[in-house]
Protein backbone atom coordinates (compact mmCIF):
# COMPACT_ATOMS: atom_id res chain seq x y z
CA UNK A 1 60.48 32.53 44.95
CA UNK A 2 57.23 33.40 47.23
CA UNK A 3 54.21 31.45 45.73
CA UNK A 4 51.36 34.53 45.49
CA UNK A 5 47.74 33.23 46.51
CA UNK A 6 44.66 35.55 46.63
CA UNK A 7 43.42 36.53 50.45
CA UNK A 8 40.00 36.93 49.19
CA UNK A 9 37.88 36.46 46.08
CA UNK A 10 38.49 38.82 43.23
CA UNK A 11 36.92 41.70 42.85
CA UNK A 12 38.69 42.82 39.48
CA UNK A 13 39.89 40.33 36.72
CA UNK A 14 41.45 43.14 34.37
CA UNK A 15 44.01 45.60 35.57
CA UNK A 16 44.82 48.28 33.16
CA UNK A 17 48.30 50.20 33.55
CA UNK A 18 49.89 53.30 32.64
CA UNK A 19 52.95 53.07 31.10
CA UNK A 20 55.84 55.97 32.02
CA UNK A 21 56.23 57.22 35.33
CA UNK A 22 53.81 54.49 36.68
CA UNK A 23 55.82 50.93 35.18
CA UNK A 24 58.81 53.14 33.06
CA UNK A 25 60.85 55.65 35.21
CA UNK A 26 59.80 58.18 32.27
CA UNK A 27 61.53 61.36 34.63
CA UNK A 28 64.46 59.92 35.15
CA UNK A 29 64.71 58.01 31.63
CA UNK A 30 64.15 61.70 29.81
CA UNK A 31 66.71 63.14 31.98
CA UNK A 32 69.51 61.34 31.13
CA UNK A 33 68.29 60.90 27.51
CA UNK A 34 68.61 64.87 27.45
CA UNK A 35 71.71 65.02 28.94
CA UNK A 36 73.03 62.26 26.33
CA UNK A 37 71.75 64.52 23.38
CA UNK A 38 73.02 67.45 24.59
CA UNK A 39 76.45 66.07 24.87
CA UNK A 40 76.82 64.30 21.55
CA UNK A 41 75.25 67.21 19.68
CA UNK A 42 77.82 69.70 21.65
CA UNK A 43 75.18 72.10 22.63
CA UNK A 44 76.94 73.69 25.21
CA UNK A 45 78.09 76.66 23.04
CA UNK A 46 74.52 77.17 22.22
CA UNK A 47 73.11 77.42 25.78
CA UNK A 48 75.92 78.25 28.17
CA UNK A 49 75.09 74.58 30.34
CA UNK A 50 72.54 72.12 30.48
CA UNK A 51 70.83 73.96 32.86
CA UNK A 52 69.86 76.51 30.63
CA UNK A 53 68.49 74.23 28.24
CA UNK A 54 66.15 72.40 30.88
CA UNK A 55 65.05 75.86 32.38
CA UNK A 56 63.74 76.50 28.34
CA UNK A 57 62.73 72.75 27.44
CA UNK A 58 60.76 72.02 30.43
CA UNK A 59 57.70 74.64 30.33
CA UNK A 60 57.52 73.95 26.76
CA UNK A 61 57.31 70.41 26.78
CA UNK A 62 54.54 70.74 29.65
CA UNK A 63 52.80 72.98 28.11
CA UNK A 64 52.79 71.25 24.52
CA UNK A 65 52.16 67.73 25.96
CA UNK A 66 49.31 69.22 28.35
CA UNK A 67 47.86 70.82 24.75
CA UNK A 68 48.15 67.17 22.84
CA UNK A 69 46.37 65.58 25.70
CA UNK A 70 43.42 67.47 25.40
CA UNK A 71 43.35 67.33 21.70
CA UNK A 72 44.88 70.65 21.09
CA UNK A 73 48.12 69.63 19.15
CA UNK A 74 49.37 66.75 16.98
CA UNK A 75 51.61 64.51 17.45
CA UNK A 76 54.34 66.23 15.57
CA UNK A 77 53.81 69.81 17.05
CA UNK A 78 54.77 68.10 20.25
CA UNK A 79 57.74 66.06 19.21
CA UNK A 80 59.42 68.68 17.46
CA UNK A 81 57.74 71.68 18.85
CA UNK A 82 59.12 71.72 22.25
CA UNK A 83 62.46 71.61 20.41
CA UNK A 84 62.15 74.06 17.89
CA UNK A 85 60.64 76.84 20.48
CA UNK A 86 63.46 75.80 23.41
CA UNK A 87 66.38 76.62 20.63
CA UNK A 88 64.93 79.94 19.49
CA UNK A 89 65.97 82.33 22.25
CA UNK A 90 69.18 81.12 21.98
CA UNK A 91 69.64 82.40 17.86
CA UNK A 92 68.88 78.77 16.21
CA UNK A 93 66.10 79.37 13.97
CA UNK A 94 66.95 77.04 11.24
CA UNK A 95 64.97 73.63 12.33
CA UNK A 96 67.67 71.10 10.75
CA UNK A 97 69.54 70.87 14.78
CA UNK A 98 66.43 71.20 17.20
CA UNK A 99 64.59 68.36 14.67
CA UNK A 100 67.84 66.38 14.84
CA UNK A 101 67.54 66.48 18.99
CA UNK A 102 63.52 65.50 18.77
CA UNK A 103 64.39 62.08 16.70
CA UNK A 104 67.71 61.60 18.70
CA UNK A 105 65.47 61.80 22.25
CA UNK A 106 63.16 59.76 21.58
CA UNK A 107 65.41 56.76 21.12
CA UNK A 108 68.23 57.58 23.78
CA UNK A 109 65.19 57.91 26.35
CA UNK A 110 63.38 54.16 24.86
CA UNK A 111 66.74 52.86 25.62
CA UNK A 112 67.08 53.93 29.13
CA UNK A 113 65.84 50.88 30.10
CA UNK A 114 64.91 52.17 33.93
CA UNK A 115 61.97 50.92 35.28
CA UNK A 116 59.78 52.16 38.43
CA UNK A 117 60.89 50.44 42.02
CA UNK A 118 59.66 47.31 42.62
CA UNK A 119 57.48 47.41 38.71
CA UNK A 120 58.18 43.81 37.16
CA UNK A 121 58.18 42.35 40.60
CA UNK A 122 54.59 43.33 41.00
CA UNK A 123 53.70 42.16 37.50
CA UNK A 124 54.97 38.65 38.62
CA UNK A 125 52.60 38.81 41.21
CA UNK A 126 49.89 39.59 39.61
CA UNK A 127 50.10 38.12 36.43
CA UNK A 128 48.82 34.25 37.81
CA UNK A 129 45.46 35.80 39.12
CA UNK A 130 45.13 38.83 36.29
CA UNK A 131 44.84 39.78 32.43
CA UNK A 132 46.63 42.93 32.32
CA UNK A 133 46.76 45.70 29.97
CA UNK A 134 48.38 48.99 28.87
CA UNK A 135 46.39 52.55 28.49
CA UNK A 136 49.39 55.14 27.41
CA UNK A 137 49.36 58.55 25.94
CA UNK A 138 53.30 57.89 24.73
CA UNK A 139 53.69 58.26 21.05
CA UNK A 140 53.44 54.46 19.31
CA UNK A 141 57.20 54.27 18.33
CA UNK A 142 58.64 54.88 21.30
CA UNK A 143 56.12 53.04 23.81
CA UNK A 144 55.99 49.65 21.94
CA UNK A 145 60.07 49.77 22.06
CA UNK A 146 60.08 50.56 25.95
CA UNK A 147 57.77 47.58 26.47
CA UNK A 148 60.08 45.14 24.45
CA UNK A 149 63.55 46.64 25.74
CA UNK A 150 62.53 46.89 29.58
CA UNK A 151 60.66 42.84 29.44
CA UNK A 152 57.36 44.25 29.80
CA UNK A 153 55.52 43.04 26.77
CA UNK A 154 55.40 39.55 28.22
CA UNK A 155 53.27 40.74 30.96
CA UNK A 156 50.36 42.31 28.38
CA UNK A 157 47.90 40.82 27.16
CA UNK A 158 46.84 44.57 25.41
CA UNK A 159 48.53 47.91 24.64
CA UNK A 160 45.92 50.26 23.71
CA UNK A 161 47.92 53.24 22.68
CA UNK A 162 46.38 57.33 21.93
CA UNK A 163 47.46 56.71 18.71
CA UNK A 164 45.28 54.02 17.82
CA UNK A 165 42.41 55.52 19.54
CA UNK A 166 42.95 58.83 18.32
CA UNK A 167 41.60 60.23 21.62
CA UNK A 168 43.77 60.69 24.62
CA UNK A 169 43.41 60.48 27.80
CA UNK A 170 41.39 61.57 30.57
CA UNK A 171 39.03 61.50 27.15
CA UNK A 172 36.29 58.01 27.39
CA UNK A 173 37.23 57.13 23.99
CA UNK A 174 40.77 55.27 24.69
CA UNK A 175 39.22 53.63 27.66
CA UNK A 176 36.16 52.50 26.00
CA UNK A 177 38.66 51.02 23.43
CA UNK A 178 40.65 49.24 25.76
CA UNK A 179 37.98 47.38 27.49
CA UNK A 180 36.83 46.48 23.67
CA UNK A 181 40.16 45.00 23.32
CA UNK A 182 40.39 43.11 26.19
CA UNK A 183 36.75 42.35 26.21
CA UNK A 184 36.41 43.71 29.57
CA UNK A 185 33.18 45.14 31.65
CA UNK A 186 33.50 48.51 33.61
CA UNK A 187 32.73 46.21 36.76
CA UNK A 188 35.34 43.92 36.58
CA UNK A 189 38.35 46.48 35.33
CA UNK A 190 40.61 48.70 37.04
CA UNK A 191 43.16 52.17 36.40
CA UNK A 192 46.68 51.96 38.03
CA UNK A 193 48.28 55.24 36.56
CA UNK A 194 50.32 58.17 38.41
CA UNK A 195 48.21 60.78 36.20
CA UNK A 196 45.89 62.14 38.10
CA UNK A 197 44.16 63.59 35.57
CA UNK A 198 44.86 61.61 32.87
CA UNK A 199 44.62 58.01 34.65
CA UNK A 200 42.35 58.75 37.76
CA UNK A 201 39.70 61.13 36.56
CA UNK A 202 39.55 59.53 33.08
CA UNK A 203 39.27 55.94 34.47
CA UNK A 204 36.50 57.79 37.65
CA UNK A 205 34.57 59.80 34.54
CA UNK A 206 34.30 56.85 32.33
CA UNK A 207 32.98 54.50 35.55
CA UNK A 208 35.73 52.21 36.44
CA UNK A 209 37.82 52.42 40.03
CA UNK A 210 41.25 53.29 40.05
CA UNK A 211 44.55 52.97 41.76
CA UNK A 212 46.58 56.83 42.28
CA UNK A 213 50.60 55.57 42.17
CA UNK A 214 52.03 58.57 43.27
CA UNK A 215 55.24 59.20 41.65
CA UNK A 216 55.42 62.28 43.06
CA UNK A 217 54.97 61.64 46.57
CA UNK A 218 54.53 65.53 47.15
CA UNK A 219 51.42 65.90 45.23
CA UNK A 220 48.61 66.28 47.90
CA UNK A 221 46.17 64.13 48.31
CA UNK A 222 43.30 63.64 46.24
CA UNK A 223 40.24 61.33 45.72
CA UNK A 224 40.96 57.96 44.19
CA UNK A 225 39.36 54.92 44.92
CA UNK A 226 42.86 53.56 46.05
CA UNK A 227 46.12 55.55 46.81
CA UNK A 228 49.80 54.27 47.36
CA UNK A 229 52.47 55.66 47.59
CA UNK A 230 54.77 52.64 46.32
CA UNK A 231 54.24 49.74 43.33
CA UNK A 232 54.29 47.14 46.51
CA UNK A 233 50.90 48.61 47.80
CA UNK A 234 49.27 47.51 45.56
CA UNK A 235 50.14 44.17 45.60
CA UNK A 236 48.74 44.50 49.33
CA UNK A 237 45.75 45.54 47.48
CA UNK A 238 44.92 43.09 44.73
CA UNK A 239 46.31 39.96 46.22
């Protein structure tokens, strides 16, 4: 195994990640978590093909999650919302099925197990030179299982969760309570998230830099006091 040393001294001693779509392959984790559910609760009847269902789920779900993150919804009114409202064009009113598909999700997707390209290779690296830390949005259930199935935990030294802080983000509360937990200072600390909103503008509006992973290599560019298009960049970047 390649021994990591630092090229120059550090500028940053705390490096605080996002969790899905920047460590956890979230997209392709709820996909196939969906498609599981689907299957075992025989919904084809219902909506004709999967399809179907996705082309109702998805603006829902965006929508409801978009709403939670800026304080607009509770937790509940997402996790069983975006059910509820994707089952009622199609004549299910009653909640009992669409509730049963919320609680069966979230565990099929927690046990996906798929990480991000090249995600606990870069922890390895880093983790001699940093103290690293998690800033996620994800509901507390479901994030602290991802961390212990996929062999992240280990890496952690904090997982400051919306939950906990009862602010999400882009909002300075859940950042200002992560570098309490860690004990950090704004000068020392840095954002690696693939939210640009969320990860890059909260982390730029509450004054510490940032890293843009773009998961979605399509998005156009945008201002970020780093930008990669890969995990390994930013290994190039911090070591």
């Amino acid at each position: 195994m390649k021994k990591w040393t630092m090229k120059y001294p550090r500028k940053y001693k705390h490096l605080f990640f996002d969790l899905d779509n920047t460590l956890f392959d979230f997209d392709r984790s709820a996909d196939l978590a969906l498609r599981s559910c689907f299957s075992r609760l025989n919904l084809g009847p219902v909506f004709g093909s999967y399809q179907n269902f996705i082309h109702e789920y998805t603006p829902h779900n965006l929508r409801l999650w978009d709403e939670y993150k800026h304080g607009l919804r509770k937790k509940d009114e997402v996790k069983y919302g975006r059910f509820r409202l994707t089952f009622e064009p199609f004549g299910i009113k009653d909640t009992e099925i669409p509730d049963k598909m919320a609680e069966m999700f979230l565990k099929e997707c927690s046990n996906q197990n798929l990480l991000v390209d090249g995600a606990i290779a870069l922890l390895e690296q880093l983790a001699p030179f940093y103290k690293m830390h998690i800033i996620s949005n994800g509901f507390i259930e479901a994030q602290q299982y991802k961390l212990e199935v996929t062999g992240l935990r280990r890496f952690f030294q904090n997982i400051t969760l919306s939950e906990q802080a009862q602010a999400n983000k882009p909002s300075e509360a859940i950042f200002k309570m992560a570098l309490m937990n860690a004990n950090a200072r704004k000068s020392e600390s840095i954002m690696i998230g693939d939210n640009y909103e969320a990860d890059i503008e909260g982390a730029n509006m509450f004054g510490i830099d940032q890293i843009w992973f773009r998961y979605n290599p399509a998005e156009p560019a945008r201002k970020a006091t780093y930008s990669v298009n890969n995990l390994a960049e930013i290994g190039e970047i911090l070591l």
